[in-house]
Every structure is written in structure tokens, then in C-alpha cells.
N, C-alpha and C. Protein backbone atom coordinates (compact mmCIF):
# COMPACT_ATOMS: atom_id res chain seq x y z
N UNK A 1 38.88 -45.24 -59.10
CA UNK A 1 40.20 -44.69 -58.86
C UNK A 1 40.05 -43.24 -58.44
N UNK A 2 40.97 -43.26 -57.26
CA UNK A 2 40.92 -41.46 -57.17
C UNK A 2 42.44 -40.77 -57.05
N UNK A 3 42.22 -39.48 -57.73
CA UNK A 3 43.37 -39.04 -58.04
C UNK A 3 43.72 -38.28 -56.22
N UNK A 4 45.15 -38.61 -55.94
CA UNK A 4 45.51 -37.87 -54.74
C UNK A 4 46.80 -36.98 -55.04
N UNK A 5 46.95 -36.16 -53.97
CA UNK A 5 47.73 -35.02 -54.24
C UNK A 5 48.91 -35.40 -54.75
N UNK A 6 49.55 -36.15 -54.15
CA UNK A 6 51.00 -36.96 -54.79
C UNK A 6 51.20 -37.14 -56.16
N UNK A 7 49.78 -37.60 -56.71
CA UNK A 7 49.27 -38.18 -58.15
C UNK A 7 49.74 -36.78 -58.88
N UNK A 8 49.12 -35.81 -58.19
CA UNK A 8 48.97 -34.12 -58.76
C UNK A 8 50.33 -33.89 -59.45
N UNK A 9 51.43 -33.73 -57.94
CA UNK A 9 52.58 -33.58 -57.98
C UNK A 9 53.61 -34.60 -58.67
N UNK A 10 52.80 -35.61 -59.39
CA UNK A 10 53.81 -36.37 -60.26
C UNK A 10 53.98 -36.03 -61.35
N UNK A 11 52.49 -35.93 -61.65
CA UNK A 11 52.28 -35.39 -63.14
C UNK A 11 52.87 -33.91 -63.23
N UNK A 12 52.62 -33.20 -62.30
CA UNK A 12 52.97 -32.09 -62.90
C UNK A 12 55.07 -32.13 -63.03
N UNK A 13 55.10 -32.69 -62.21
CA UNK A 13 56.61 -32.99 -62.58
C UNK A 13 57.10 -33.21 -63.65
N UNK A 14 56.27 -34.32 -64.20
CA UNK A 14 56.51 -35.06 -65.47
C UNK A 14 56.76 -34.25 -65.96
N UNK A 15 54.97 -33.25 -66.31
CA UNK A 15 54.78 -32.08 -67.50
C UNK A 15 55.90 -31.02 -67.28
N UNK A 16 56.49 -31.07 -66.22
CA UNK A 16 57.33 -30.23 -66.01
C UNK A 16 56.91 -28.78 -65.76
N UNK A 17 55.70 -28.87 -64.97
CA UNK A 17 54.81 -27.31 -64.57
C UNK A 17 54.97 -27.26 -63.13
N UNK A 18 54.54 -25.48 -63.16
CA UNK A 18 55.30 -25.31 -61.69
C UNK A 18 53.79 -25.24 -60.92
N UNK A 19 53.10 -25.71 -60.30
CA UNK A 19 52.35 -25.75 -59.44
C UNK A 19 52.16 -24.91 -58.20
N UNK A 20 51.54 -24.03 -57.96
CA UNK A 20 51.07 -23.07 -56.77
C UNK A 20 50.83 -24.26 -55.53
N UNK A 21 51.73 -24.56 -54.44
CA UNK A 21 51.21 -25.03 -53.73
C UNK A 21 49.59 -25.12 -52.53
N UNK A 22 49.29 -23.63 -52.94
CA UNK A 22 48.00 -23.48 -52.59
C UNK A 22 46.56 -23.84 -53.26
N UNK A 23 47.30 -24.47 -54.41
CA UNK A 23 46.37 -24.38 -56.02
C UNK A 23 45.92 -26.00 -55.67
N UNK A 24 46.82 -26.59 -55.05
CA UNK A 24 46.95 -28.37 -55.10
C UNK A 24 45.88 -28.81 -54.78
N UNK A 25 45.09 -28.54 -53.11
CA UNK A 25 43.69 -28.99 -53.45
C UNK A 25 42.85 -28.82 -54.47
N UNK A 26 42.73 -27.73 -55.39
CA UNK A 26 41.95 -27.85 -55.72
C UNK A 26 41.69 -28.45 -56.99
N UNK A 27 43.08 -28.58 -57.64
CA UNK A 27 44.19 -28.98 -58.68
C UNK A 27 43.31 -30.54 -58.50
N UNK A 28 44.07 -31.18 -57.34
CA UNK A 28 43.40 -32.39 -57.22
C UNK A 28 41.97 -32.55 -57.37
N UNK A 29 41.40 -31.59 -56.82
CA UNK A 29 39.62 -32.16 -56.48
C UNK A 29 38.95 -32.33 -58.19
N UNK A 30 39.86 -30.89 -58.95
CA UNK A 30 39.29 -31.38 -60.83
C UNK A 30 39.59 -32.30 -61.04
N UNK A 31 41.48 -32.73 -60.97
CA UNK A 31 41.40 -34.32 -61.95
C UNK A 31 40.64 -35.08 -61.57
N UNK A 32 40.33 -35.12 -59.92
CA UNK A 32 39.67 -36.50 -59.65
C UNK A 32 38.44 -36.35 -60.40
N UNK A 33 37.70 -35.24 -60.19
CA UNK A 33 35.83 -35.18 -60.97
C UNK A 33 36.29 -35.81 -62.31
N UNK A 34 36.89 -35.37 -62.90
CA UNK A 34 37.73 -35.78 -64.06
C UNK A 34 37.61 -37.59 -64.75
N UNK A 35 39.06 -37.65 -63.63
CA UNK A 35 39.08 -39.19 -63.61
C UNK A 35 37.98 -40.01 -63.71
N UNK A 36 37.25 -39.28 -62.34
CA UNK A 36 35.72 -40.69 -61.95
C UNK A 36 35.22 -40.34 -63.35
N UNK A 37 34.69 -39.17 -64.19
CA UNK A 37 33.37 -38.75 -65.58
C UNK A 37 34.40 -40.10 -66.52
N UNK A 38 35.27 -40.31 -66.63
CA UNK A 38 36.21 -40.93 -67.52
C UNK A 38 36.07 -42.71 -66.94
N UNK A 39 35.97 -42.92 -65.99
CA UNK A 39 36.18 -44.06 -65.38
C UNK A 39 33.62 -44.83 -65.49
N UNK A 40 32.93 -43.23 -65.42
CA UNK A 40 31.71 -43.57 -65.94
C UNK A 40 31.66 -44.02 -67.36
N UNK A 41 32.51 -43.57 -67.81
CA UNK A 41 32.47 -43.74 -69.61
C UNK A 41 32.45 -45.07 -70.14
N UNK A 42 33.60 -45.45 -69.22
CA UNK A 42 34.41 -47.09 -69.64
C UNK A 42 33.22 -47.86 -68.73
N UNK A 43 32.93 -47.81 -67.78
CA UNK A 43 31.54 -48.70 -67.71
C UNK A 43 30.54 -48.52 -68.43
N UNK A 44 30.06 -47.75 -69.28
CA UNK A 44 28.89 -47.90 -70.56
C UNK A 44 29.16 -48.98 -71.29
N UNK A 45 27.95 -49.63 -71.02
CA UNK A 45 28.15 -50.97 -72.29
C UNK A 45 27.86 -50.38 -73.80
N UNK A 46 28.81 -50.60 -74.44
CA UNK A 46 28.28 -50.19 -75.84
C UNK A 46 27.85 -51.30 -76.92
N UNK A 47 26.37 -51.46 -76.78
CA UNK A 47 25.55 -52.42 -77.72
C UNK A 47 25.40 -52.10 -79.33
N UNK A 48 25.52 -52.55 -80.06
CA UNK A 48 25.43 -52.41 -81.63
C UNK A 48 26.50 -51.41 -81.95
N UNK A 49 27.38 -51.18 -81.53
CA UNK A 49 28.15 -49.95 -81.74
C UNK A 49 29.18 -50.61 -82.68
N UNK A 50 29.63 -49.61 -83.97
CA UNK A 50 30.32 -50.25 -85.08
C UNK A 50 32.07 -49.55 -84.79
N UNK A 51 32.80 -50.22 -85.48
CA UNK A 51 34.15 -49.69 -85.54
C UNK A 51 34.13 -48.59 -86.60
N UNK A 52 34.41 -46.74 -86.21
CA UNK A 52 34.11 -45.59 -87.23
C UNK A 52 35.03 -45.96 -88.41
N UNK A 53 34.60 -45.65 -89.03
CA UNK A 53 35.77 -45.87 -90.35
C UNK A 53 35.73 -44.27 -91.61
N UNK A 54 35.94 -43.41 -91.27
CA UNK A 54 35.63 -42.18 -92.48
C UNK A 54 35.63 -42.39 -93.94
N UNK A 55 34.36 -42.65 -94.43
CA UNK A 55 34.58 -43.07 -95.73
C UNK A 55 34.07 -44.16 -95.95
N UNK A 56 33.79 -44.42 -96.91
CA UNK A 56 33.10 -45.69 -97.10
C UNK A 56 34.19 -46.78 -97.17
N UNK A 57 33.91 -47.70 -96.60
CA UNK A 57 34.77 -48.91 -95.68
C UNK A 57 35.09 -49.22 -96.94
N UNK A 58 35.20 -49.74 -98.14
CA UNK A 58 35.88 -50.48 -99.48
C UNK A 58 37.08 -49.19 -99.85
N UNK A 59 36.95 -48.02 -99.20
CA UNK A 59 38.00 -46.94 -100.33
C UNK A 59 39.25 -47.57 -99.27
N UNK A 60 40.57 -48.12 -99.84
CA UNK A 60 41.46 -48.88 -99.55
C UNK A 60 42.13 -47.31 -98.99
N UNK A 61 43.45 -47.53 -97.89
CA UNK A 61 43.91 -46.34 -97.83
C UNK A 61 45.06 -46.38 -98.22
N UNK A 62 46.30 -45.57 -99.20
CA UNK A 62 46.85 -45.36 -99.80
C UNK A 62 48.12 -45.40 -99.00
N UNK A 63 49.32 -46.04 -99.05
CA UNK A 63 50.98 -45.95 -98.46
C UNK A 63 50.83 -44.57 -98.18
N UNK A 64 51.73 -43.79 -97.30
CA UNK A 64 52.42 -42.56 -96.90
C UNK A 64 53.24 -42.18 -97.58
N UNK A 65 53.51 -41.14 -98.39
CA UNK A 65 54.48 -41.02 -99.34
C UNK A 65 54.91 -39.32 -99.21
N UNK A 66 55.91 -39.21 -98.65
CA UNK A 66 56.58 -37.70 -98.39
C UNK A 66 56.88 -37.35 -100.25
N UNK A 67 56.51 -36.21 -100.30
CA UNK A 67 57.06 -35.73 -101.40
C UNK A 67 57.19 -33.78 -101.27
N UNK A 68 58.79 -33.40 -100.96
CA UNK A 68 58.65 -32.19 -100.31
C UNK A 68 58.11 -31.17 -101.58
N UNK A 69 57.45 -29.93 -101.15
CA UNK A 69 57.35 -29.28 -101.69
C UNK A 69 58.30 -27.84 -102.45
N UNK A 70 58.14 -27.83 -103.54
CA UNK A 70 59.17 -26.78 -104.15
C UNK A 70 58.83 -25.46 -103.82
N UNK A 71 59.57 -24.72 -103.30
CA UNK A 71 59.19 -23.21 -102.63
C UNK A 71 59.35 -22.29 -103.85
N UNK A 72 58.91 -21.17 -103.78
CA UNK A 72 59.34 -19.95 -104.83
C UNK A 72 60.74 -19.61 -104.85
N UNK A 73 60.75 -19.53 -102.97
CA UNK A 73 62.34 -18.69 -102.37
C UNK A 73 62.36 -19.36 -101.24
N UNK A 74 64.00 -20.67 -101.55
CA UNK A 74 64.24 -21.21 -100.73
C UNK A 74 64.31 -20.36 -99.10
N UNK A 75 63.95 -21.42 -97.92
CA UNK A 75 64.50 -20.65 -96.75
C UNK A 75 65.57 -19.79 -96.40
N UNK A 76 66.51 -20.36 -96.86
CA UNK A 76 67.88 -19.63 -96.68
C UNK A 76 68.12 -17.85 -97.40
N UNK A 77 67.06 -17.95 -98.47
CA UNK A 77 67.02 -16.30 -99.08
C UNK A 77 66.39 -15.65 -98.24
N UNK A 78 65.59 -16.15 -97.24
CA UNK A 78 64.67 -15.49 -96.42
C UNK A 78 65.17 -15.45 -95.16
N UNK A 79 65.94 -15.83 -94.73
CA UNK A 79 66.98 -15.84 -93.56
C UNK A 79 68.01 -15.01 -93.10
N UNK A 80 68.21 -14.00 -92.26
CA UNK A 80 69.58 -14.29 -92.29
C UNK A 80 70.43 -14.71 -91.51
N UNK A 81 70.03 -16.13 -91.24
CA UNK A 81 71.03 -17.01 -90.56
C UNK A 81 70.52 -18.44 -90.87
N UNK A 82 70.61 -19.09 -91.89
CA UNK A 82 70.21 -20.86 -91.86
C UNK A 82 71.25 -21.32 -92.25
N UNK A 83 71.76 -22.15 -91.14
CA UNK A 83 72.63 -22.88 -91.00
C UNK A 83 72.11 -24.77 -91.08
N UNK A 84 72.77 -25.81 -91.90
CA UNK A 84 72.14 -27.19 -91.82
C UNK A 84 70.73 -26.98 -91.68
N UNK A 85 69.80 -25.82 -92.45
CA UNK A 85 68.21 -26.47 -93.03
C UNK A 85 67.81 -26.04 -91.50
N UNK A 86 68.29 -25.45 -90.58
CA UNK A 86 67.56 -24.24 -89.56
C UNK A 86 67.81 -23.21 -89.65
N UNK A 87 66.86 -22.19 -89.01
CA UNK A 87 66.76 -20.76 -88.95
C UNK A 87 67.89 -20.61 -87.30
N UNK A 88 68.63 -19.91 -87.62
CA UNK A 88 69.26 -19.46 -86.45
C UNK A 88 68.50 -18.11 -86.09
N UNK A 89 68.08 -18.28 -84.64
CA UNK A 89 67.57 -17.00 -84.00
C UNK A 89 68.35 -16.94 -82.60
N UNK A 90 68.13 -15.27 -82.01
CA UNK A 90 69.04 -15.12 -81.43
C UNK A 90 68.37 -15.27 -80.10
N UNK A 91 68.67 -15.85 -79.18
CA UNK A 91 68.54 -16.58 -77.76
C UNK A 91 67.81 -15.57 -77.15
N UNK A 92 66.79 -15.23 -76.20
CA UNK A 92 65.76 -14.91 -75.81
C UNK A 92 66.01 -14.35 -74.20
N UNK A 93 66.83 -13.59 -73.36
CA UNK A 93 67.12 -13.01 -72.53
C UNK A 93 66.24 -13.78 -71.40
N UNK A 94 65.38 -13.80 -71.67
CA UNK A 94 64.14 -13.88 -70.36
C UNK A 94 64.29 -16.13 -70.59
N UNK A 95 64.73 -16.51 -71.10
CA UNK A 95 65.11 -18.27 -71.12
C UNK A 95 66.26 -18.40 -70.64
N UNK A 96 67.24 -17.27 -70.41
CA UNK A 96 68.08 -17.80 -69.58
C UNK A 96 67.99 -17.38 -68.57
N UNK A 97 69.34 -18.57 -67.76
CA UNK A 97 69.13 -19.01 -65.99
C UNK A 97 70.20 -17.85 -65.36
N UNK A 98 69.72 -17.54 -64.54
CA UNK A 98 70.93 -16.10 -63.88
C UNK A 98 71.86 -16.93 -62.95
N UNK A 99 72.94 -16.73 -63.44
CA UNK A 99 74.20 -17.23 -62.39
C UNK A 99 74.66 -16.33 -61.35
């Protein structure tokens, strides 16, 4: 598989990054080296190779269980603005769009 410029310009869409149109060749020429080192990988046959498991395979692993922690000084003493369990901060000049 090879990555082409279009490919470039999708993804970066997706990611939602702004791309130097002068940057694009070369943008492309990494993912592709990229792609192909990734596409060598998956053709390695892997002989005797075990499924990793951390830990010795019998220690069973335990349900997920949230249990929040008790603070000294709730958020809200440390705030001054938490509103519904957020910190209100004040909007950032340079994030907004100029009309």
C-alpha cells in the first residue's frame, strides 16, 4: 500500500490540522516510509511466539470498581467559579473567531 497525497489531505482533515501546502510532498513521502516499515512487520511470520500476559497467567484479574476519592478541600473551595462539578474559566482571547 502506498500512501498518496489525497490520503495526506484526508487525514489531516480528519485530525483537523492545518497542513502547509508546500509541506505535502514531503508529509506524504514519511507516511508512506512509514506505512511500507508497518506493512514489513505484518509479513514477519511469528513462530513460537506466545500471547503476553503481565503476570503470571493464573493471577485472575479483578472487576473495575470506581471508588472516588475523598479530598482534604473539596474543588469548589478552591475555585472561584465551579459550577455542576466544573471549574469555570474565563474564555481565552486568542480561541476566538474575529467577525
Amino acid at each position: 500500500m502506498s500512501v498518496t497525497r489525497k490520503d495526506v489531505e484526508h487525514v489531516a482533515r480528519l485530525a483537523e490540522l492545518a497542513v502547509n501546502p508546500d509541506e505535502l510532498p514531503a508529509l506524504t513521502a514519511q507516511l508512506d516510509r512509514i506505512v511500507g516499515f508497518v506493512d514489513q512487520l505484518s509479513a514477519l511470520q511469528a513462530t513460537g511466539a506466545r500471547r503476553f500476559v503481565p503476570g503470571p497467567a493464573e493471577t485472575p484479574l479483578r472487576e473495575d470498581e470506581v471508588h472516588p476519592a475523598s479530598l482534604a478541600i473539596p474543588p469548589a473551595q478552591l475555585a472561584p467559579e465551579f459550577i455542576d462539578g466544573f471549574f469555570v474559566v474565563p474564555r481565552l482571547g486568542a480561541m476566538e473567531e474575529e467577525s
